[in-house]
Protein backbone atom coordinates (compact mmCIF):
# COMPACT_ATOMS: atom_id res chain seq x y z
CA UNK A 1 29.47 27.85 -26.51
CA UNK A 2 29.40 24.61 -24.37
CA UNK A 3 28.40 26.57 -21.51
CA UNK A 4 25.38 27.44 -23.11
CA UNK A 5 24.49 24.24 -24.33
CA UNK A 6 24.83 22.92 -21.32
CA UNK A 7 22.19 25.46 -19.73
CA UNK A 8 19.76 25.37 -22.28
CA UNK A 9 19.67 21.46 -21.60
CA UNK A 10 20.07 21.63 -17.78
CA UNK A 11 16.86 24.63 -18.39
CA UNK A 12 14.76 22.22 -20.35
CA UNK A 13 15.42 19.08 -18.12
CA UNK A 14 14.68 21.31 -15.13
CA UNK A 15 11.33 22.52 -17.15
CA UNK A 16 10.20 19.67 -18.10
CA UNK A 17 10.59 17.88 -14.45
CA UNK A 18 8.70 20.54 -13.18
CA UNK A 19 5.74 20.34 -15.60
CA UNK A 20 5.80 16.12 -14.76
CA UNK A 21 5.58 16.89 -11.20
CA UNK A 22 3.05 19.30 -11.60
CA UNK A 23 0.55 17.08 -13.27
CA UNK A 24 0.96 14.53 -11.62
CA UNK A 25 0.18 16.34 -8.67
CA UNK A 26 -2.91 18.09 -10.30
CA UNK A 27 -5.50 16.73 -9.62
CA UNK A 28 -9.60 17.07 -10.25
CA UNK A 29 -12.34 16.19 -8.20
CA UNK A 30 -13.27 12.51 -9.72
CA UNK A 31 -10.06 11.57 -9.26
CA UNK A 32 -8.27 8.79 -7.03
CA UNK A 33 -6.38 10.66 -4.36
CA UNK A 34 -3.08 11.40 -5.23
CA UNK A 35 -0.13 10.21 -2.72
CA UNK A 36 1.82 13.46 -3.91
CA UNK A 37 5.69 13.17 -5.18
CA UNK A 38 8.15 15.53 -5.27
CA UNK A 39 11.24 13.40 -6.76
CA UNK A 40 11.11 14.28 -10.62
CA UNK A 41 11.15 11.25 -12.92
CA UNK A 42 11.98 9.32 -9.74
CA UNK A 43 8.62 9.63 -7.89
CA UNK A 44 8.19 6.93 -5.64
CA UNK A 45 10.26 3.93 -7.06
CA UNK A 46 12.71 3.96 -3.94
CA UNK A 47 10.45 3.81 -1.50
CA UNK A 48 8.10 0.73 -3.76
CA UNK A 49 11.89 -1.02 -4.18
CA UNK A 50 12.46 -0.84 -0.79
CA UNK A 51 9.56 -1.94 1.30
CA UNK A 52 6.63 -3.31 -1.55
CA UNK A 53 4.31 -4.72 0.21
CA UNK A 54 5.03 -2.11 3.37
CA UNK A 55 4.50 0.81 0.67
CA UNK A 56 1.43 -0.57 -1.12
CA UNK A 57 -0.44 -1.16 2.62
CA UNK A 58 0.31 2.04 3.86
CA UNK A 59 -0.91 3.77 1.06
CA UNK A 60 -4.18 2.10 1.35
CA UNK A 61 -4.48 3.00 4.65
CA UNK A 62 -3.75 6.37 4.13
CA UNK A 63 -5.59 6.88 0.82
CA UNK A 64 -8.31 3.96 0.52
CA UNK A 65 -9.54 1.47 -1.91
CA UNK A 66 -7.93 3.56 -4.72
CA UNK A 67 -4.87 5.59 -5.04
CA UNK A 68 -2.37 7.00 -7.56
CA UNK A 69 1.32 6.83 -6.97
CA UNK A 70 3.90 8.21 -9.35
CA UNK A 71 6.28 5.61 -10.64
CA UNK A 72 9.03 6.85 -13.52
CA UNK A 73 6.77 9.60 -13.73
CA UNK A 74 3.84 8.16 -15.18
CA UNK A 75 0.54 7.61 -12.85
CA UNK A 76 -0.40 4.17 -11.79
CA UNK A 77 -3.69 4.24 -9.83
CA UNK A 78 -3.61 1.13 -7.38
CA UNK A 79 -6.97 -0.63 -7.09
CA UNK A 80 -6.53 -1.89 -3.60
CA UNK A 81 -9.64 -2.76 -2.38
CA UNK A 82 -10.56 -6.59 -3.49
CA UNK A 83 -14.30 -5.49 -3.87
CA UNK A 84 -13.38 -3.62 -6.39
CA UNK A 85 -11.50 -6.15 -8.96
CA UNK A 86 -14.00 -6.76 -11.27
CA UNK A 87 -13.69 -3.49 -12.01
CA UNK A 88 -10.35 -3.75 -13.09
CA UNK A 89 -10.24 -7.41 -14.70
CA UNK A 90 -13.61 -7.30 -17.13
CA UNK A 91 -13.35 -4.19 -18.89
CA UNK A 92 -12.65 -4.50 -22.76
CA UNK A 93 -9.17 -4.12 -24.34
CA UNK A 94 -10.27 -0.98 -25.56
CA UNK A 95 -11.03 0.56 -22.65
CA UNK A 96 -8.17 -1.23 -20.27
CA UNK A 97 -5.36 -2.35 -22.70
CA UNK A 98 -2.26 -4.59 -21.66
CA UNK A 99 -0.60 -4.29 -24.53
CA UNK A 100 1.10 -0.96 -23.85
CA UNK A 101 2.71 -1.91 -20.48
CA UNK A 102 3.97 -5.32 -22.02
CA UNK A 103 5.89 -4.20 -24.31
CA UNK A 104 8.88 -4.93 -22.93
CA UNK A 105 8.05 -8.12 -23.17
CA UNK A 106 8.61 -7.79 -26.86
CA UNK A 107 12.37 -8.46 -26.91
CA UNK A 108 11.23 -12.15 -25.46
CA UNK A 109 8.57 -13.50 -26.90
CA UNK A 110 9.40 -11.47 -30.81
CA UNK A 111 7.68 -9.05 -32.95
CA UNK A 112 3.81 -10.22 -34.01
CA UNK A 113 3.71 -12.23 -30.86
CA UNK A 114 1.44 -12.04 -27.93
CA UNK A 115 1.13 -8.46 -27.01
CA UNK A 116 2.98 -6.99 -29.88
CA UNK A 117 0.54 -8.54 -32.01
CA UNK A 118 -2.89 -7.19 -32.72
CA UNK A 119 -5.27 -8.10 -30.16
CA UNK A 120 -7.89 -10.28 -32.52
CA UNK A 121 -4.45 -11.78 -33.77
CA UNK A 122 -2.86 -12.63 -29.93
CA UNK A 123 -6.37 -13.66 -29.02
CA UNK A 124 -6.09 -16.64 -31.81
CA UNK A 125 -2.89 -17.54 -30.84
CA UNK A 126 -3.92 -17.81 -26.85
CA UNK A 127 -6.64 -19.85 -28.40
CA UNK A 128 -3.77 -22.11 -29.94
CA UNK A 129 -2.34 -22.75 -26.86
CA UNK A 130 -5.60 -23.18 -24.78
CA UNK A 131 -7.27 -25.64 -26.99
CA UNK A 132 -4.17 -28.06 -25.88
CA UNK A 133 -4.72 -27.58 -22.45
CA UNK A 134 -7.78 -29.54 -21.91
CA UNK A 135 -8.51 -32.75 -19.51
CA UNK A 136 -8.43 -35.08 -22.47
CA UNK A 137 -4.29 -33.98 -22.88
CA UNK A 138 -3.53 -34.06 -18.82
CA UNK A 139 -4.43 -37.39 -18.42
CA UNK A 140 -1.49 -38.47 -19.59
CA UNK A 141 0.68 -35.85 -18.23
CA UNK A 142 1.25 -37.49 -14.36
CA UNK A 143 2.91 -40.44 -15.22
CA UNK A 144 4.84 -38.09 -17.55
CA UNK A 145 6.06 -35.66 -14.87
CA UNK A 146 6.67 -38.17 -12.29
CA UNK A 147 8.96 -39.87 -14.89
CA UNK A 148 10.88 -36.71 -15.20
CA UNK A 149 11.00 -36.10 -11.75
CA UNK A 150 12.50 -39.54 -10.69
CA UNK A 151 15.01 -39.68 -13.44
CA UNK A 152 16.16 -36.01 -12.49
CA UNK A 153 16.48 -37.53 -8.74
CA UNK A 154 18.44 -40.70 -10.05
CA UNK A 155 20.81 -38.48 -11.85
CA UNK A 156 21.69 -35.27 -9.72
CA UNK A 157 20.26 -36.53 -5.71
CA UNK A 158 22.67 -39.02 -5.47
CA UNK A 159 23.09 -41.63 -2.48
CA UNK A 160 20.78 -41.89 0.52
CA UNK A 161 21.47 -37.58 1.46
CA UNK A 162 22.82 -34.18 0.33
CA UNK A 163 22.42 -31.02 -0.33
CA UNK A 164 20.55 -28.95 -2.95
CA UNK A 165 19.42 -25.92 -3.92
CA UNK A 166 15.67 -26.80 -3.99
CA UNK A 167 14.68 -23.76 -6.27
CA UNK A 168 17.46 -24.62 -8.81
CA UNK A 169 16.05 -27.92 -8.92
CA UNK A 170 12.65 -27.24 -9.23
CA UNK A 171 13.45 -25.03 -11.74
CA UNK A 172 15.22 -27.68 -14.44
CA UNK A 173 11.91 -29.85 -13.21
CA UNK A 174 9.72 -27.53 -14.45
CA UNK A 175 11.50 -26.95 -17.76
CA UNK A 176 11.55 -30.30 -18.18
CA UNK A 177 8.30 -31.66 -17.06
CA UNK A 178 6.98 -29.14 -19.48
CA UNK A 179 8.66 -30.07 -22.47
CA UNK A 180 7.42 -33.43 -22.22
CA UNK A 181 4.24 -33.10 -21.42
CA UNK A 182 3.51 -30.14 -23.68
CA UNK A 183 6.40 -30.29 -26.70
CA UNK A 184 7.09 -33.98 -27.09
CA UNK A 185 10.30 -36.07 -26.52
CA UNK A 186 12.51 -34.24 -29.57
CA UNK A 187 12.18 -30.86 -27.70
CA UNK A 188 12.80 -32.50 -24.65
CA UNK A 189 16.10 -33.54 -25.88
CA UNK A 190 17.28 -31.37 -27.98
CA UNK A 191 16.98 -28.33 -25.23
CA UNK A 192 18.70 -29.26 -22.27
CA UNK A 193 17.07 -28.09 -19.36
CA UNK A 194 20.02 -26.08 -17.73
CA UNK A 195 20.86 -24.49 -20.78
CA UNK A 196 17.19 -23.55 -21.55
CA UNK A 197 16.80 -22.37 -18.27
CA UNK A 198 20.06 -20.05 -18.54
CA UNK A 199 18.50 -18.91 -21.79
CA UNK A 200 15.08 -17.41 -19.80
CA UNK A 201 17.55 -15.80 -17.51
CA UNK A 202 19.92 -14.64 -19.81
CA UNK A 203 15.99 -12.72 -21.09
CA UNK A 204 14.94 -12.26 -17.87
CA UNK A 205 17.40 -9.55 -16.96
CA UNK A 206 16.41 -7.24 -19.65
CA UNK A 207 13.17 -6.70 -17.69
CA UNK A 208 14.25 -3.43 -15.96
CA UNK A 209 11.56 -2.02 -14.04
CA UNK A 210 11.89 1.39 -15.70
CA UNK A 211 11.51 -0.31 -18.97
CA UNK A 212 8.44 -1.58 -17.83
CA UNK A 213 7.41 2.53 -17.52
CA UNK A 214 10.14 3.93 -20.13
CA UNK A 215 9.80 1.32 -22.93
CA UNK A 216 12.10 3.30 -25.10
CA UNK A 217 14.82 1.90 -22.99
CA UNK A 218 14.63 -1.62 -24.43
CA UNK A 219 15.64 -0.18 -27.85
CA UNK A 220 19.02 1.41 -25.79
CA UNK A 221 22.09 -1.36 -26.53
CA UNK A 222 22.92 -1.66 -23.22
CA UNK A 223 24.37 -5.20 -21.84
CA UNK A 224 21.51 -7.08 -20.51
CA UNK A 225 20.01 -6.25 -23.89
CA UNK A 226 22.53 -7.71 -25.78
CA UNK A 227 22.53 -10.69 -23.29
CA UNK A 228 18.41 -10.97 -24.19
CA UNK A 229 19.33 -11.05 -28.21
CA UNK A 230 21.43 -13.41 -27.90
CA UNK A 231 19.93 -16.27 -25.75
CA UNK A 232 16.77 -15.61 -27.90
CA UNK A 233 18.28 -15.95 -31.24
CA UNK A 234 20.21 -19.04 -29.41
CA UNK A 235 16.36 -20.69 -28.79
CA UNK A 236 15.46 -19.49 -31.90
CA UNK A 237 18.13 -21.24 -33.79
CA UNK A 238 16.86 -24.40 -32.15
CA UNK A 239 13.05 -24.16 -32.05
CA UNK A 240 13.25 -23.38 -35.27
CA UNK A 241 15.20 -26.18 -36.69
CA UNK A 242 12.26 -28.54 -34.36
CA UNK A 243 9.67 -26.72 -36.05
CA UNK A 244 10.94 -27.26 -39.93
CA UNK A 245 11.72 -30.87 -39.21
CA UNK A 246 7.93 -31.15 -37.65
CA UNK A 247 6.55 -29.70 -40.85
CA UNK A 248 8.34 -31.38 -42.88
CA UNK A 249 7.07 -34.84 -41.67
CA UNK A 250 4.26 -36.43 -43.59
CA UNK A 251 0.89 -35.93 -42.84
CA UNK A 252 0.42 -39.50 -41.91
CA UNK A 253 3.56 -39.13 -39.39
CA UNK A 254 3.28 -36.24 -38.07
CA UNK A 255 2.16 -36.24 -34.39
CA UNK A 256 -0.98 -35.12 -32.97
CA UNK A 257 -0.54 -35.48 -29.75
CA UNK A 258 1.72 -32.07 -28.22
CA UNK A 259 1.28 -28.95 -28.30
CA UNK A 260 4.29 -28.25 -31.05
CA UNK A 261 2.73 -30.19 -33.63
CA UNK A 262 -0.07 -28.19 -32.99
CA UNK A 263 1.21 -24.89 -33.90
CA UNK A 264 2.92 -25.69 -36.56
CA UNK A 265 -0.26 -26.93 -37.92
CA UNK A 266 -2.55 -23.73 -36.58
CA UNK A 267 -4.20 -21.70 -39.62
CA UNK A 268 -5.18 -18.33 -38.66
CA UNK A 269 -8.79 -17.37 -39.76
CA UNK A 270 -7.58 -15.84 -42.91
CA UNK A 271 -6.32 -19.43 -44.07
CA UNK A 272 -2.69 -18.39 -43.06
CA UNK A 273 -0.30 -20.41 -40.96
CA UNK A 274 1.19 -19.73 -38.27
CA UNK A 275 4.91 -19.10 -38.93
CA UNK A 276 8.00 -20.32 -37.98
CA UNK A 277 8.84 -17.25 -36.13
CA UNK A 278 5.93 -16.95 -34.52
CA UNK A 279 5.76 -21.10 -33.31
CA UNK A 280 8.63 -20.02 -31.90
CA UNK A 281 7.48 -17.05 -30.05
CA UNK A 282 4.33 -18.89 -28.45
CA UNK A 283 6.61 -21.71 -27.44
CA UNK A 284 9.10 -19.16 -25.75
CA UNK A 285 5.95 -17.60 -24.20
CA UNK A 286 4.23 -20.22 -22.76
CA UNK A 287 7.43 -21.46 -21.33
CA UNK A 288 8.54 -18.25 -20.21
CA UNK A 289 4.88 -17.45 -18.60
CA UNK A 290 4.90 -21.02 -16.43
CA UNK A 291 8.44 -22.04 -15.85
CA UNK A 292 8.88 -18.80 -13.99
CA UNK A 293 5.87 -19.23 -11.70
CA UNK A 294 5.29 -23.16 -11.29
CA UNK A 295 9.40 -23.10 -10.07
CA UNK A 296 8.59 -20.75 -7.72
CA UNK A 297 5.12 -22.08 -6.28
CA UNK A 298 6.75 -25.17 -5.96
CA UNK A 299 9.44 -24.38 -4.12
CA UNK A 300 7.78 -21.95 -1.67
CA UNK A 301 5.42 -25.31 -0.97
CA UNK A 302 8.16 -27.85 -0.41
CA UNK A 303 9.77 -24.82 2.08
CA UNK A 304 6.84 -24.30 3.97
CA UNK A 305 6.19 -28.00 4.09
CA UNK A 306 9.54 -28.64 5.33
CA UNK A 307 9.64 -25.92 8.12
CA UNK A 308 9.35 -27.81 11.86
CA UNK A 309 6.08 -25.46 13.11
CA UNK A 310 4.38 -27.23 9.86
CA UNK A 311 5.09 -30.87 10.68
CA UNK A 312 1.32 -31.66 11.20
CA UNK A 313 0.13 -30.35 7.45
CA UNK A 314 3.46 -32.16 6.16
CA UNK A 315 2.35 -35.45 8.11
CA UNK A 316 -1.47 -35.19 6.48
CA UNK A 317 -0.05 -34.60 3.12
CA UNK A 318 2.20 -37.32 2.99
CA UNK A 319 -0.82 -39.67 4.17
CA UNK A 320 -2.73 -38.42 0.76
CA UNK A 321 0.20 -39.27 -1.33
CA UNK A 322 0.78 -42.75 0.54
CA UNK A 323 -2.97 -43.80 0.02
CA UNK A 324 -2.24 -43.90 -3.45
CA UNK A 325 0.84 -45.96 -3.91
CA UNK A 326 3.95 -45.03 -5.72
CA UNK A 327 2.53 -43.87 -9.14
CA UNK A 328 -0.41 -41.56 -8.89
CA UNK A 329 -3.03 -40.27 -12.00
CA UNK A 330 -4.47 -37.34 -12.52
CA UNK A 331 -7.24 -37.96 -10.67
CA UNK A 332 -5.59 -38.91 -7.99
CA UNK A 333 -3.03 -35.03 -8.00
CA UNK A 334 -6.30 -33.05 -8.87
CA UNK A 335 -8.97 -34.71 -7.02
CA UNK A 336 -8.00 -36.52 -4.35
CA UNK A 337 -5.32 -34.64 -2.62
CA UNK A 338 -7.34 -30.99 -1.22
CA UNK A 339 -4.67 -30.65 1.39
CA UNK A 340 -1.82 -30.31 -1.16
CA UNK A 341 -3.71 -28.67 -3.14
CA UNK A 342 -4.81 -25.81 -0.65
CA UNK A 343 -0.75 -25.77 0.55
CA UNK A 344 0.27 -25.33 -3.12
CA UNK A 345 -2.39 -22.42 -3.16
CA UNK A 346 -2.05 -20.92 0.07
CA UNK A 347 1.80 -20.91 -0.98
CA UNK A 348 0.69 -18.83 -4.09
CA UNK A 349 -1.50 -16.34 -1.56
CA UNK A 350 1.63 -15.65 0.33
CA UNK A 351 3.91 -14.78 -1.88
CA UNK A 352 2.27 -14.37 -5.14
CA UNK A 353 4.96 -14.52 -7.70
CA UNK A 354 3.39 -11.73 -10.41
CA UNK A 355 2.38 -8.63 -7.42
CA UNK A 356 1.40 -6.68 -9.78
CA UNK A 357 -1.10 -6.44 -13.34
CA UNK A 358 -1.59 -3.79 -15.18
CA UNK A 359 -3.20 -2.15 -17.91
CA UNK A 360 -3.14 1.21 -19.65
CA UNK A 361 -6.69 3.42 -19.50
CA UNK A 362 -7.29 4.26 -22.86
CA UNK A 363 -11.38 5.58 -21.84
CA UNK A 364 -11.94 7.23 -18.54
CA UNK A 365 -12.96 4.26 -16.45
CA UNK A 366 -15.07 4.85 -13.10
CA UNK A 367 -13.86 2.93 -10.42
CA UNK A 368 -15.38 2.73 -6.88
CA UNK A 369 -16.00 6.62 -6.30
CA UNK A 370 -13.44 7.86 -8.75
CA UNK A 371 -12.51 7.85 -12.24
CA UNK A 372 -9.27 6.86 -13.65
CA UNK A 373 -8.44 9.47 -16.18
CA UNK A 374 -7.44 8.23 -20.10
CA UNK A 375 -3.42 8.30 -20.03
CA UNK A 376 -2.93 6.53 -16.66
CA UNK A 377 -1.71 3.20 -15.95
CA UNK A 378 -4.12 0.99 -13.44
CA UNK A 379 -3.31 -1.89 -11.51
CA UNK A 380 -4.15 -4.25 -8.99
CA UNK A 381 -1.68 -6.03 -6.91
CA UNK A 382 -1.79 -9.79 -6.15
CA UNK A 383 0.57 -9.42 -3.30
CA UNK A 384 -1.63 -5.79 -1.67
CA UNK A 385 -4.81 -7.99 -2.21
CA UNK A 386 -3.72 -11.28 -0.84
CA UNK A 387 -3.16 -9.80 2.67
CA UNK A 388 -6.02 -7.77 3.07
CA UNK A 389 -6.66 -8.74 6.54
CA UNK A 390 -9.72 -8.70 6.35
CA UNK A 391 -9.78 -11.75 3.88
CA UNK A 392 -6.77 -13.16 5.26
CA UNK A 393 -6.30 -12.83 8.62
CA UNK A 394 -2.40 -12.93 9.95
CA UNK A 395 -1.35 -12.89 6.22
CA UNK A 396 2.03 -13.39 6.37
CA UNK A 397 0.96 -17.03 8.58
CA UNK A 398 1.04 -19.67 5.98
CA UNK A 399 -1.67 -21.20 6.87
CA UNK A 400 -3.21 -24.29 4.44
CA UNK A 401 -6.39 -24.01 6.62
CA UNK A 402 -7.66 -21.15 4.55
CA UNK A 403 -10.32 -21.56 2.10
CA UNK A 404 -9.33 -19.27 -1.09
CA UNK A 405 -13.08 -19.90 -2.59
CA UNK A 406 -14.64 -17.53 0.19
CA UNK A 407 -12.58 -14.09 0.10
CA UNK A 408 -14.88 -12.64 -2.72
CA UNK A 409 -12.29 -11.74 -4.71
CA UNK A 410 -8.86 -11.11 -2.92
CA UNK A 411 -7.47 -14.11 -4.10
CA UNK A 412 -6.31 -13.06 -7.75
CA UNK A 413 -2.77 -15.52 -7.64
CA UNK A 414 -4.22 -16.15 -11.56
CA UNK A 415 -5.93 -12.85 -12.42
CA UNK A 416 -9.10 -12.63 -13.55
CA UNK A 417 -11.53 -11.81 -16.72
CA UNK A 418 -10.58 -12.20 -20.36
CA UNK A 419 -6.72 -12.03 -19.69
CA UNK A 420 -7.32 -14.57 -16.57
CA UNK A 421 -3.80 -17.24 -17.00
CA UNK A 422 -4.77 -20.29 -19.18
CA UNK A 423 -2.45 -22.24 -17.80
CA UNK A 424 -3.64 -22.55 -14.57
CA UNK A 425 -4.70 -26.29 -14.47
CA UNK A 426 -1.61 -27.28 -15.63
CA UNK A 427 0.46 -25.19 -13.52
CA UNK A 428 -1.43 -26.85 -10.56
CA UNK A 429 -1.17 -30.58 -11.94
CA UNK A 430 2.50 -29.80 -12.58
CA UNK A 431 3.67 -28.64 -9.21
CA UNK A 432 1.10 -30.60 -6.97
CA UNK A 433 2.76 -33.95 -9.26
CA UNK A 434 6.29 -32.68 -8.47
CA UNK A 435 5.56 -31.81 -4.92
CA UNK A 436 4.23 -35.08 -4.31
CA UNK A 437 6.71 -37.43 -6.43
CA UNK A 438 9.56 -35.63 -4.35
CA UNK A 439 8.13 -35.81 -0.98
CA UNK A 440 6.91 -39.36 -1.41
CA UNK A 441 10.21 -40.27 -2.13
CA UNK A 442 12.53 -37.78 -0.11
CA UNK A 443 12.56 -36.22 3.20
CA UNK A 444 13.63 -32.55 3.21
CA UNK A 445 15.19 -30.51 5.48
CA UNK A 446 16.12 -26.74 5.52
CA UNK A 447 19.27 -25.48 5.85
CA UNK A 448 18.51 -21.71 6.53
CA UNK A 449 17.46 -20.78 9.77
CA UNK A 450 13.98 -19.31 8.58
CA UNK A 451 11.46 -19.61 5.44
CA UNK A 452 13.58 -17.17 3.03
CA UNK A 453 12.62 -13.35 2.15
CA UNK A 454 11.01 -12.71 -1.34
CA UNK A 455 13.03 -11.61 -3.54
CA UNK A 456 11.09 -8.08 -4.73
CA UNK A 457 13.81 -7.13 -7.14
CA UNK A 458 13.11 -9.73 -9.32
CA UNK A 459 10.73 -9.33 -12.40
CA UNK A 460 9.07 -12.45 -11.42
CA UNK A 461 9.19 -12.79 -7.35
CA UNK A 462 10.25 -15.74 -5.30
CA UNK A 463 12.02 -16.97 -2.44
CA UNK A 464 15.80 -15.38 -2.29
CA UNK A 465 17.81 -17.93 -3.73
CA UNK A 466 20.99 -18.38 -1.81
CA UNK A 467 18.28 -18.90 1.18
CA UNK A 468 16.89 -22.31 -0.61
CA UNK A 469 19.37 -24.89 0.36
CA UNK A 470 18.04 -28.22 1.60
CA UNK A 471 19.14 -31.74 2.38
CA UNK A 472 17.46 -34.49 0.85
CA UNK A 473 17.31 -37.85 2.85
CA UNK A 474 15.89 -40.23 1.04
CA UNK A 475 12.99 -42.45 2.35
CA UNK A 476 13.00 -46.00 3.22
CA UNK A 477 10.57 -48.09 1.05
CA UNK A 478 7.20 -48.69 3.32
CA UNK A 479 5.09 -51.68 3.73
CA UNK A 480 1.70 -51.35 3.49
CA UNK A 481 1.21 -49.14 0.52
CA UNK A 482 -1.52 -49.89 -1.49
CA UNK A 483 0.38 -50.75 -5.21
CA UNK A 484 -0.69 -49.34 -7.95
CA UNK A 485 -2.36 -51.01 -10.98
């Protein structure tokens, strides 16, 4: 009897394989081209693991502007070509939906938040958050971050030199600098930075790639699952207790001024409030969306920076930082500094750390000379478009020299269209303010032999990690300096 249980299923698995495979290789005339796969539920995840960026550009060369790979079985079509991007990032939600291959996200941010909400319902809540992110807020935020910044330094970069691991750092600076600019000082304090950053980990690792194709697998209690409940009931337990006490001020206390009080004050359009769940969720979000990506830009910046063949950019940079004394304004980081800011940028065209966006096709969608058939999942890639070489000649050369504003479109480090990152200004105040307190203040010198591989197993990619070590030698105070006022 077990014999033939074991056939039936081993007949059905073997079926249904076979009818995968064969339509994903079927294929009609409007189609993309079709980079076939023989590997059932497999298809060509190995090979993408193995060699990204070398997969992705031979593919285009192969194929075109347009492709379709199989990945867990499902077809993704790659829009390669950067001419063709608009055509990807301004199509409505309707057409070209996120929310289906974000789910997995879900686990993270909580039910009813982001894309697990409905999409007029996220769409307020982005609005939440945006509507603090303005210039009026960010003039205040320097002075904050460099604050953070130099007490971290007094604390853990002790005496005149040692060694660190410059992306661990920069990641507790991020957390940090974000919780006081954006949360106010009782979240600052009352989540400790290592911890918190732990915490994302600890929810990091549930984002499997094949859940990212296979959602269903999230629901499975496997251990990095149980690892994700845990730290986010943890931060829940915490935010939580913030948000109450927040509320619970009175109206003439309560402050005005962060992005907390904020939320616990948004009313939805239907004259409800935001909850205390959902607070929560957006506050997990937008930290989980930045810390991630800000650690990682800034790191890859200070590495470059640091690496001999790069001594003249580092030399010009620290000359904008010097003509401004030791404590710099906003309009000092985002206007008067275009050499940081293009190395902070070019560091983000390298080695972007989201390489790929995606969206589900819920309405056939013409794209170039093709059409994306309904069911498919559509992408572009940040890191396939952001060494096109036609845009960016020698692409793997980190070169600041580049001017991002003329590639018509390649450079997508932020996306693009209605789902474009809000948080862009204050991801580039942030890390062009930490990049500039640190190496005002500190030389820095790597200890690995080259600029370290990216790390393409990771959900979010940056610079391997055990490759980030760095002595600090900390610089003697200059004469000369204008002073600040």
């Amino acid at each position: 009897m077990l014999v033939n249980i074991l056939l039936v299923v081993g007949a059905a698995v073997f079926l249904y394989a076979a009818v995968t495979l064969v339509r994903y290789n079927t294929r009609r005339k409007s189609d993309p081209p079709i980079y076939p796969s023989y590997i059932p539920f497999i298809g060509h995840v190995v090979s993408f693991g193995a060699d990204t960026l070398g997969f992705l550009t031979r593919r285009k060369k192969e194929l075109g502007g347009v492709y379709t790979v199989n990945m867990f079985g499902n077809r993704v079509t790659i829009v390669a070509d950067p001419r063709l991007h608009s055509q990807f990032f301004t199509p409505r939600n309707d057409i070209l939906s996120p929310r289906e291959v974000y789910a997995f996200m879900t686990p993270i941010f909580g039910e009813g938040v982001a894309y697990s909400a409905s999409y007029p319902r996220m769409r307020e809540q982005i609005n939440f958050l945006s509507e603090e992110l303005t210039l009026a807020k960010f003039q205040n935020f320097t002075p904050a971050i460099q604050t953070e910044v130099r007490r971290f330094c007094t604390k853990h970069w002790v005496g005149d030199s040692g060694d660190v691991n410059i992306m661990s750092d920069c990641g507790t600076l991020t957390i940090n600098t974000a919780c006081q600019c954006l949360f106010g000082e009782d979240l600052r304090q009352r989540l400790d930075a290592k911890r918190f950053a732990d915490l994302l980990i600890d929810m990091e690792q549930a984002i499997i790639p094949p859940a990212l194709f296979l959602p269903f697998l999230l629901k499975l209690p496997f251990p990095a699952m149980t690892k994700c409940k845990k730290a986010r009931q943890e931060l829940d337990e915490t935010l939580q207790r913030i948000v109450k006490e927040r509320a619970a001020e009175p109206e003439s206390d309560q402050r005005t001024s962060d992005l907390l009080s904020s939320l616990v004050g948004a009313v939805y359009r239907d004259g409800t409030r935001m909850s205390a769940h959902e607070v929560c969720g957006m506050i997990v979000a937008a930290m989980f969306a930045g810390q991630h990506t800000s650690t990682i830009t800034a790191t890859w910046t200070l590495l470059h920076l640091s690496q001999p063949q790069n001594a003249k950019y580092l030399q010009q940079v620290l000359a904008e930082i010097a003509e401004f004394g030791q404590n710099i304004t906003y309009d000092n980081v985002m206007n008067d500094m275009p050499l940081l800011d293009r190395c902070v940028r070019e560091s983000i065209r390298r080695d972007p750390p989201l390489i790929m966006l995606m969206r589900k096709v819920l309405m056939d969608l013409r794209v170039g000379d093709y059409v994306v058939p309904a069911g498919d999942i559509i992408a572009v890639s940040p890191l396939l478009s952001h060494h096109d070489e036609t845009a960016f000649p020698d692409p793997r050369t980190w070169s600041p020299e580049r001017d991002l504003r003329k590639v018509d479109g390649a450079f997508i480090g932020f996306g693009g269209g209605v789902h474009k990152c809000i948080g862009e200004k204050f991801g580039i105040l942030q890390v062009k303010t930490i990049v500039a307190t640190i190496l005002s203040e500190f030389e820095l010198k790597p200890l690995h032999p080259t600029i370290p591989e990216p790390n393409y197993h990771a959900a979010v990619v940056g610079p391997i990690g055990s490759q980030c070590t760095m002595r600090y030698i900390r610089r003697k105070p200059q004469s000369g300096t204008k002073a600040s006022s």
